[in-house]
Protein backbone atom coordinates (compact mmCIF):
# COMPACT_ATOMS: atom_id res chain seq x y z
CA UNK A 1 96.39 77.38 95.76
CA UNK A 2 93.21 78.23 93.43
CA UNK A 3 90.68 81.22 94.39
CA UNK A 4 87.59 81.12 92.63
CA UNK A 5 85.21 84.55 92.90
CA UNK A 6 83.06 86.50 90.80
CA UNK A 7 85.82 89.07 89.20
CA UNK A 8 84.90 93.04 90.23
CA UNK A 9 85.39 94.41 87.14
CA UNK A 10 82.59 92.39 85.05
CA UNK A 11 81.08 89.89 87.75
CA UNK A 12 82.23 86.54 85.50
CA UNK A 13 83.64 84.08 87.09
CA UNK A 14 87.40 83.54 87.69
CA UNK A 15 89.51 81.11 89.33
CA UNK A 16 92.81 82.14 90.31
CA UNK A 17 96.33 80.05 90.79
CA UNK A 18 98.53 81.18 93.07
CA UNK A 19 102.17 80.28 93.04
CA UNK A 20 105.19 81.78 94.78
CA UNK A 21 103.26 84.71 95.82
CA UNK A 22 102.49 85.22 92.00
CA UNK A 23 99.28 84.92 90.20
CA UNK A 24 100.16 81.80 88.12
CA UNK A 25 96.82 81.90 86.37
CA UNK A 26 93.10 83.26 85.70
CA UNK A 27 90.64 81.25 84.44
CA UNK A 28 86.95 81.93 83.43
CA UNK A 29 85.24 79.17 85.01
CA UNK A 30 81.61 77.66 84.49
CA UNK A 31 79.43 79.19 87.73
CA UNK A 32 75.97 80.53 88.14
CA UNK A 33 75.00 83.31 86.53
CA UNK A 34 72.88 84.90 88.57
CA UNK A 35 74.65 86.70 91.48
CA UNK A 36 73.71 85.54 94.99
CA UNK A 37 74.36 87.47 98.31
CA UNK A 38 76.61 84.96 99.47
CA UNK A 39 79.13 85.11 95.91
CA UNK A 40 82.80 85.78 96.39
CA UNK A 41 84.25 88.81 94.96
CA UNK A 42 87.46 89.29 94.17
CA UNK A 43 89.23 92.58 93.65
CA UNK A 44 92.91 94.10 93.63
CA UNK A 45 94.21 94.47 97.38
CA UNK A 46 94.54 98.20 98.65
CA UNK A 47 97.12 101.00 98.40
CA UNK A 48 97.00 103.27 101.57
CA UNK A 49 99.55 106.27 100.79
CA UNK A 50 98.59 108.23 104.21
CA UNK A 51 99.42 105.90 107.04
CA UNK A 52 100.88 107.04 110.49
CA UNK A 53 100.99 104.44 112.99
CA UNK A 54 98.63 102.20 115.22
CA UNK A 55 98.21 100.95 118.65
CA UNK A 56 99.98 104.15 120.26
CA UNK A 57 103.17 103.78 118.34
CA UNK A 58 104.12 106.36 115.63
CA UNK A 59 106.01 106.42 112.30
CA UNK A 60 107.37 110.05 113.66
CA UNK A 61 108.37 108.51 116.99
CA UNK A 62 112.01 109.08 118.81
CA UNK A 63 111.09 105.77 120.33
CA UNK A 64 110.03 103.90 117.27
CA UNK A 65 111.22 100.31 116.92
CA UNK A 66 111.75 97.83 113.83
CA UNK A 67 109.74 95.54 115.54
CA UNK A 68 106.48 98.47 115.73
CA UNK A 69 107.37 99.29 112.09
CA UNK A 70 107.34 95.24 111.29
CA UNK A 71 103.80 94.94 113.25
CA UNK A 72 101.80 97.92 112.03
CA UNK A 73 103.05 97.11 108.03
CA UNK A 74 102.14 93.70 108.59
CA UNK A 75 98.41 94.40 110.46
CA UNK A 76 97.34 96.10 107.14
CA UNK A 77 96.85 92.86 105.57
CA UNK A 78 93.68 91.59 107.51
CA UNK A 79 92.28 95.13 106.68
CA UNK A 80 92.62 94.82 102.98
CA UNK A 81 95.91 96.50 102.57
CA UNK A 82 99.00 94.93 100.79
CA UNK A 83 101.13 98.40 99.31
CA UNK A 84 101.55 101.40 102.10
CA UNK A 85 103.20 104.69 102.51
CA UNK A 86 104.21 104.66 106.33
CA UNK A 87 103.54 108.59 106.98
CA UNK A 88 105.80 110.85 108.66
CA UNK A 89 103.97 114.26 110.25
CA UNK A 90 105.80 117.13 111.41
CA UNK A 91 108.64 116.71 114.10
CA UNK A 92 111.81 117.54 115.19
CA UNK A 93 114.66 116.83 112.89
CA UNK A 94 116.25 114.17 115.40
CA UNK A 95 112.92 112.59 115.29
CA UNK A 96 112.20 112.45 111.74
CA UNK A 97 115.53 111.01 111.21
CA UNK A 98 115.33 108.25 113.71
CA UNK A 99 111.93 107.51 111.86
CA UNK A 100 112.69 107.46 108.73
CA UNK A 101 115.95 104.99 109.58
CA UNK A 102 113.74 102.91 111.64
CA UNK A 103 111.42 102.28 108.81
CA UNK A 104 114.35 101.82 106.27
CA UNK A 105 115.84 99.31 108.90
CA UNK A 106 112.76 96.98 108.83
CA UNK A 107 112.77 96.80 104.90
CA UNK A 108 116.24 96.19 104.56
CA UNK A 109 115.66 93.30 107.86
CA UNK A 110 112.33 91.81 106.26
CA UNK A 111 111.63 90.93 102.78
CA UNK A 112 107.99 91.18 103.13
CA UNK A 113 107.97 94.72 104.83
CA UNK A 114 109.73 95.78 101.93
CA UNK A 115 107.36 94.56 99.53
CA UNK A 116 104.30 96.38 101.28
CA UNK A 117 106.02 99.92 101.82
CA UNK A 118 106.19 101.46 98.27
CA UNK A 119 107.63 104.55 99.55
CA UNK A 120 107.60 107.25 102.72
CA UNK A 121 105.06 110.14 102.93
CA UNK A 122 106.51 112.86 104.75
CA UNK A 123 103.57 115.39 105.88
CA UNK A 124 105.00 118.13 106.74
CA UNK A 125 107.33 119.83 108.24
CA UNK A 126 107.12 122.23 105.40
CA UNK A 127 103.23 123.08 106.29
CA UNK A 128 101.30 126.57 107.40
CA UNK A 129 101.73 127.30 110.90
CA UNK A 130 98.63 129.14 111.25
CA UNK A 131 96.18 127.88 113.44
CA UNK A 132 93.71 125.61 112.09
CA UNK A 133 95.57 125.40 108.46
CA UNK A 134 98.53 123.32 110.63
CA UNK A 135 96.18 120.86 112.40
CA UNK A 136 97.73 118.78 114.77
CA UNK A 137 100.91 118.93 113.42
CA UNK A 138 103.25 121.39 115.97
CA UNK A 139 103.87 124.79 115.38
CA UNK A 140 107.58 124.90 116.63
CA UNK A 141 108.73 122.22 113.66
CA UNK A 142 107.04 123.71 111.32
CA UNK A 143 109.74 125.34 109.04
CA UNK A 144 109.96 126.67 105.57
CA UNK A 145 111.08 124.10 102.46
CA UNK A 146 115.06 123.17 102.22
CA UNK A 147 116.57 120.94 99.66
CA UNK A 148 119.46 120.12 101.64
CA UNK A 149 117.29 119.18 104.96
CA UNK A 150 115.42 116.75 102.37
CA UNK A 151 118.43 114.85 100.95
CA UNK A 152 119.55 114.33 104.36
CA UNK A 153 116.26 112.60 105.17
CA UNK A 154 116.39 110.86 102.22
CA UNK A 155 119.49 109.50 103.16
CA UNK A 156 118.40 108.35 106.10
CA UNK A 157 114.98 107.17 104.22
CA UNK A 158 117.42 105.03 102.15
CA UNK A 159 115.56 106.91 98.96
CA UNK A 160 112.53 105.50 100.06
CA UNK A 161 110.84 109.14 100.54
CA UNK A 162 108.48 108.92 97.62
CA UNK A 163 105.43 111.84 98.14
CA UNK A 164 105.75 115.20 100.33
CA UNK A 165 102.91 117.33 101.22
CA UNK A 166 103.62 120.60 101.93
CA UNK A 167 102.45 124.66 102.21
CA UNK A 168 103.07 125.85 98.70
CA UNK A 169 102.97 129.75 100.15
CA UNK A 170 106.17 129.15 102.54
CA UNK A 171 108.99 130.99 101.04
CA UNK A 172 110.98 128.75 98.48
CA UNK A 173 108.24 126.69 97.68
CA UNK A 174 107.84 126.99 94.39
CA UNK A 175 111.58 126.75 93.45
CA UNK A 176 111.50 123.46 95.88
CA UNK A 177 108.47 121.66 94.31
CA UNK A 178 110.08 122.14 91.11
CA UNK A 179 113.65 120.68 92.16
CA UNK A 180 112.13 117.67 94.16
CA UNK A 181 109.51 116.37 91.22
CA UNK A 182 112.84 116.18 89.30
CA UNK A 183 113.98 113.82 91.74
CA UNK A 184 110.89 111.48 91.27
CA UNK A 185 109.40 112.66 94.67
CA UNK A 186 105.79 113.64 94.57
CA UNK A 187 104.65 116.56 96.07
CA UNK A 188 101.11 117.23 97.38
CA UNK A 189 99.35 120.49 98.42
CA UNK A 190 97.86 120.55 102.34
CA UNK A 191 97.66 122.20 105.41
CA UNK A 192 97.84 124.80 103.41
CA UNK A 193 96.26 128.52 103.51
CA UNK A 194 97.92 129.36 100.19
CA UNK A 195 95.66 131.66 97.49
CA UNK A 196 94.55 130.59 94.07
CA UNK A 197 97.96 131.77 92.00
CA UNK A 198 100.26 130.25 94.40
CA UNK A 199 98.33 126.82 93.92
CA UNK A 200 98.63 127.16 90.32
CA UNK A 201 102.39 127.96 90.41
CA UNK A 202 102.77 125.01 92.73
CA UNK A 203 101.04 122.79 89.73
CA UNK A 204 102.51 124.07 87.17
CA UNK A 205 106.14 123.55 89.69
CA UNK A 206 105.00 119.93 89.59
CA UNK A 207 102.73 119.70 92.56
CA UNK A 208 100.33 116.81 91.28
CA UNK A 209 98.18 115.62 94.59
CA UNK A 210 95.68 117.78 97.04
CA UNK A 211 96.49 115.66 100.54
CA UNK A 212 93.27 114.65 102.32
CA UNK A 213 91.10 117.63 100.43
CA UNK A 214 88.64 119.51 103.17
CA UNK A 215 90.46 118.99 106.23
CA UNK A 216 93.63 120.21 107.67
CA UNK A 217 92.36 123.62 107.20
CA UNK A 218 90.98 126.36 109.37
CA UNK A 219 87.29 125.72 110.64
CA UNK A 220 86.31 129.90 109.49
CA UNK A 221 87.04 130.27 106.00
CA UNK A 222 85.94 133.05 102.98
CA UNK A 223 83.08 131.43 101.64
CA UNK A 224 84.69 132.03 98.04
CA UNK A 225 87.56 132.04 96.70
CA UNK A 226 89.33 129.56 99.92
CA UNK A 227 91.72 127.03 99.44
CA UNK A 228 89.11 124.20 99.25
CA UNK A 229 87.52 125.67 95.85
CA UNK A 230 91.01 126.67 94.67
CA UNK A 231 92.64 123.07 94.52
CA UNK A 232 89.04 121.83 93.53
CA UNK A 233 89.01 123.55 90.48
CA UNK A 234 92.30 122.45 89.28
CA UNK A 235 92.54 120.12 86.78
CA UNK A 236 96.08 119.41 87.43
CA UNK A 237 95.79 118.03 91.04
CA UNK A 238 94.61 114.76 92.28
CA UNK A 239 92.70 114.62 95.61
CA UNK A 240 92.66 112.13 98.31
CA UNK A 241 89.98 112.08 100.82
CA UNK A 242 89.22 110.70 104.14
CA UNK A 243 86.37 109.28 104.00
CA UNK A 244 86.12 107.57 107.54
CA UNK A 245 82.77 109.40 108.57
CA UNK A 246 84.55 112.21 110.68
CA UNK A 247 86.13 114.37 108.20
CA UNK A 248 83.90 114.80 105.70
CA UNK A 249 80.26 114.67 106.02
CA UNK A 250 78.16 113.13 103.19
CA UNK A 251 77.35 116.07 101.18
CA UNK A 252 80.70 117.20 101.42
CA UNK A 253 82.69 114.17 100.19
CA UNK A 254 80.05 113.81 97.52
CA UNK A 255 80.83 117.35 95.88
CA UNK A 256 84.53 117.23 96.17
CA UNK A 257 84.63 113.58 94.63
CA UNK A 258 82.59 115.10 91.59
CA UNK A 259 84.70 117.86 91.45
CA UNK A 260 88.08 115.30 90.73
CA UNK A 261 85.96 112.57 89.01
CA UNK A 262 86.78 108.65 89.80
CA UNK A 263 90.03 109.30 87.91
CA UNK A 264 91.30 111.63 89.77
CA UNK A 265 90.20 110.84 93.59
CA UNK A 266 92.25 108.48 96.09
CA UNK A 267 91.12 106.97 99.55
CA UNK A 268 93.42 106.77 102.23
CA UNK A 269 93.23 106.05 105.52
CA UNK A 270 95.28 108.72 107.18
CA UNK A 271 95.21 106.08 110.40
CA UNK A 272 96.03 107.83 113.73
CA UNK A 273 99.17 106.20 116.13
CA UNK A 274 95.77 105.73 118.10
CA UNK A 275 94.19 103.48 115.88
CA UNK A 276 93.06 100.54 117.49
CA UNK A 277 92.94 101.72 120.36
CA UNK A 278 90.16 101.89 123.06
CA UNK A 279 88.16 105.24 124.03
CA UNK A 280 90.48 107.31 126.21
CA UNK A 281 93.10 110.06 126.40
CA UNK A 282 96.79 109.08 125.73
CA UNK A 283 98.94 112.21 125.99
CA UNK A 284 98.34 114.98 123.78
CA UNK A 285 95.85 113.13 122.09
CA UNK A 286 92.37 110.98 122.33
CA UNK A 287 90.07 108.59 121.35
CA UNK A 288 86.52 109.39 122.38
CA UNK A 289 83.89 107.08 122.35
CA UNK A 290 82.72 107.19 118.92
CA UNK A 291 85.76 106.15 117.78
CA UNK A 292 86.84 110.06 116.30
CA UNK A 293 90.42 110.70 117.62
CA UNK A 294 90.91 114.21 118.45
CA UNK A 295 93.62 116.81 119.74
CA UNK A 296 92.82 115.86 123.66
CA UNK A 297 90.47 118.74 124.41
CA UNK A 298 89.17 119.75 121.35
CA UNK A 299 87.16 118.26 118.82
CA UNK A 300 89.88 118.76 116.18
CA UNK A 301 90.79 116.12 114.14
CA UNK A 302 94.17 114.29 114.52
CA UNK A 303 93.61 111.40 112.27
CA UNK A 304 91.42 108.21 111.44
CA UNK A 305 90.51 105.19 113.26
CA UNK A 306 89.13 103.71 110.23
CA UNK A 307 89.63 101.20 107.63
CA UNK A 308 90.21 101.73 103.76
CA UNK A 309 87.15 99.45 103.64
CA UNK A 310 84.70 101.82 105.84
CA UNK A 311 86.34 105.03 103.34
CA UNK A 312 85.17 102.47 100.28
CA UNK A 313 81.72 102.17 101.36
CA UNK A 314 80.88 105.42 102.29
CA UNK A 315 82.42 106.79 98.78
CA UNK A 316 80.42 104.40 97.06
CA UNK A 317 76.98 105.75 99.17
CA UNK A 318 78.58 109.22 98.62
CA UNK A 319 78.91 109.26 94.69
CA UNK A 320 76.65 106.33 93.56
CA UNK A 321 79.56 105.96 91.63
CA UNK A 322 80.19 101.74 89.97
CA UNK A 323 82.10 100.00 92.79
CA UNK A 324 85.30 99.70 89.96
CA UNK A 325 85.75 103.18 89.81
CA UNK A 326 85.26 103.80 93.65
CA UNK A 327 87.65 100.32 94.25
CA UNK A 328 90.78 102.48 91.62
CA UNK A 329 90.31 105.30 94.18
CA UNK A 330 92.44 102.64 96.94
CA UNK A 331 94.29 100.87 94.49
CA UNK A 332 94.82 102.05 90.69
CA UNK A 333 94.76 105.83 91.00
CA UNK A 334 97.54 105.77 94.63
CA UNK A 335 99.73 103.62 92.28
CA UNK A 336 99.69 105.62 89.35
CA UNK A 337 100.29 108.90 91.20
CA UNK A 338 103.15 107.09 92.47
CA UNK A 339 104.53 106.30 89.15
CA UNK A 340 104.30 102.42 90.32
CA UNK A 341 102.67 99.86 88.36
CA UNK A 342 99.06 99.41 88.51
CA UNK A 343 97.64 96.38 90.54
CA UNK A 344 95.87 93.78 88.51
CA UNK A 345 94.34 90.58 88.55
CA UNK A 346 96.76 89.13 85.85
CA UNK A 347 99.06 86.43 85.42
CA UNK A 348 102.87 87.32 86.34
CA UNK A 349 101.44 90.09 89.21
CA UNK A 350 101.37 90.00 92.65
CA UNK A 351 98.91 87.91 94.01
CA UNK A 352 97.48 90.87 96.27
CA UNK A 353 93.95 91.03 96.23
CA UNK A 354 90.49 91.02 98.46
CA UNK A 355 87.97 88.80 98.55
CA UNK A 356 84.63 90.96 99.40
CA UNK A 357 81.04 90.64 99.73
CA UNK A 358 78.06 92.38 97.92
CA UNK A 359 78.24 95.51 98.23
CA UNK A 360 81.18 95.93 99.51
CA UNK A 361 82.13 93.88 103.44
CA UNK A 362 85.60 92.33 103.11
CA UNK A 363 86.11 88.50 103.80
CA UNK A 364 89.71 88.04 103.63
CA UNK A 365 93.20 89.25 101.78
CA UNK A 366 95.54 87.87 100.01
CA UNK A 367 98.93 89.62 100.37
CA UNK A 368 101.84 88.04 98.11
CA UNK A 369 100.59 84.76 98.38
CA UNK A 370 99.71 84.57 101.87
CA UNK A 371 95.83 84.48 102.77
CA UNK A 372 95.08 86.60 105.83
């Protein structure tokens, strides 16, 4: 199979062989020069490290299946997705466990699955339980950091467990950040309500990422110092942002972004069980007409309904930032943090990429080989 598309990085154009699920070779081909509104772009495919579920079923489910695991990996492909991090949010042990097998079960059943799910984000249960700072996540699992608790979800996780985000002010934090990055885990700051100092002792512990910056936090804060300037400031931490619409408004996406720099920001998702879904309430949870899924009876957040290709857009309109640097905040910067190789449009890599139209509205994806 050839691709041929105008390539993202310098708009010359390429033409792509595909063979085995491998990007054979990349060509510069003879094309107009002048760009036209109908052109295809072609970019790396996306890496969405903050995904926890879809059409009602979640990653932290007692009833999860292989089959729901199998199905919500494999729907991130039409949405420009080929490299995930199912996410795990705070729940009873039993629960977590039965997850994180469930998930280990489909990569070890399904080649492909495998290939997509680059590790297991477990948010939570190590989190604030004070109201607001916690979110949606439930106050009776909440529980303070254990080392042991971790290697026994690991074990279940098959070592698949690759980025934590936790409360670095629950007791033992610091001592626990410091003993998991030596384990190649990444850990990530959130839901947090923790001061300046104790951020900078979790960074200087290891703690590398700020997990969906500006949210999961309380709704009355000091207007300075708060734990949204704190992990701002610092140097030392990544951010990732939702940037769906709902959770951050324009102005606000636009100064934390320029706060991290292109370098230093990531997209993700941070797709709701509900996602897809139609308007309604489903348990302790809903989906109200504008699409905004909520805590059933509030208007507090409990994940996206979004696509990483609505967070692109609106980061781009955000920042004004070149579409490269806002397209490394879904792919390049996710993969680096994980210490995974960086996707490119190269011969001998994956042949995961999207094919997009100016400025940025998807056309298709190509995940391993396979066009979806």
């Amino acid at each position: 199979m050839t691709i041929r598309a105008r390539h993202y990085l310098d708009g010359r154009w390429v033409e792509l062989t595909l063979r085995d699920g491998v990007i054979a070779a990349v060509l510069d081909v003879d094309s107009p020069n002048e760009p036209r509104s109908d052109d295809d772009w072609i970019a790396p495919a996306f890496w969405d490290i903050q995904l926890n579920g879809r059409w009602g079923h979640s990653f932290s489910s007692p009833d999860l299946t292989v089959e729901q695991v199998e199905r919500i990996v494999r729907a991130q492909g039409p949405l420009g997705t080929a490299r995930l991090c199912p996410t795990l949010i705070t729940a009873p042990d039993d629960h977590l466990l039965h997850g994180l097998r469930t998930i280990a079960t489909a990569c070890e059943k399904s080649p492909d699955v495998a290939r997509r799910v680059v590790g297991i984000h477990l948010e939570g249960p190590f989190l604030s339980e004070k109201e607001g700072y916690r979110g949606a996540h439930p106050a009776a699992a909440i529980r303070d950091p254990d080392v042991a608790l971790l290697d026994r979800w690991q074990e279940a996780a098959g070592g698949r467990i690759a980025l934590i985000t936790m409360a670095p002010e629950r007791p033992g934090s610091i001592a626990f950040i410091r003993e998991v990055r030596s384990r190649g885990v990444v850990v990530a700051i959130g839901h947090t309500a923790a001061d300046g100092p104790t951020i900078r002792a979790a960074i200087e512990a290891g703690a590398r990422l700020s997990t969906h910056l500006g949210n999961g936090i309380a709704a009355m804060l000091s207007r300075h110092p708060n734990p949204i300037w704190n992990q701002a400031a610092e140097d030392g931490l990544c951010a990732s942002f939702i940037a769906d619409g709902h959770h951050l408004d324009v102005a606000t996406l636009r100064v934390l972004a320029r706060a991290k720099g292109p370098g230093q920001s990531i997209l993700v998702s941070d797709a709701s069980p509900l996602a897809g879904l139609p308007p309604g309430t489903y348990g302790e949870w809903a989906v109200d007409p504008s699409g905004k899924i909520v805590v059933a009876g509030t208007p507090y957040l409990a994940g996206s309904n979004q696509r990483l290709e609505i967070g692109v857009r609106n980061l781009l309109g955000a920042t004004g930032w070149d579409l490269a640097d806002v397209l490394a905040t879904a792919t390049t910067n996710p993969a680096r943090l994980l210490g995974r190789p960086e996707p490119r449009l190269e011969p001998g890599e994956p042949a995961n990429f999207v094919i997009y139209r100016q400025p940025f509205t998807l056309a298709s994806t190509c995940v391993d080989g396979e066009v979806l």
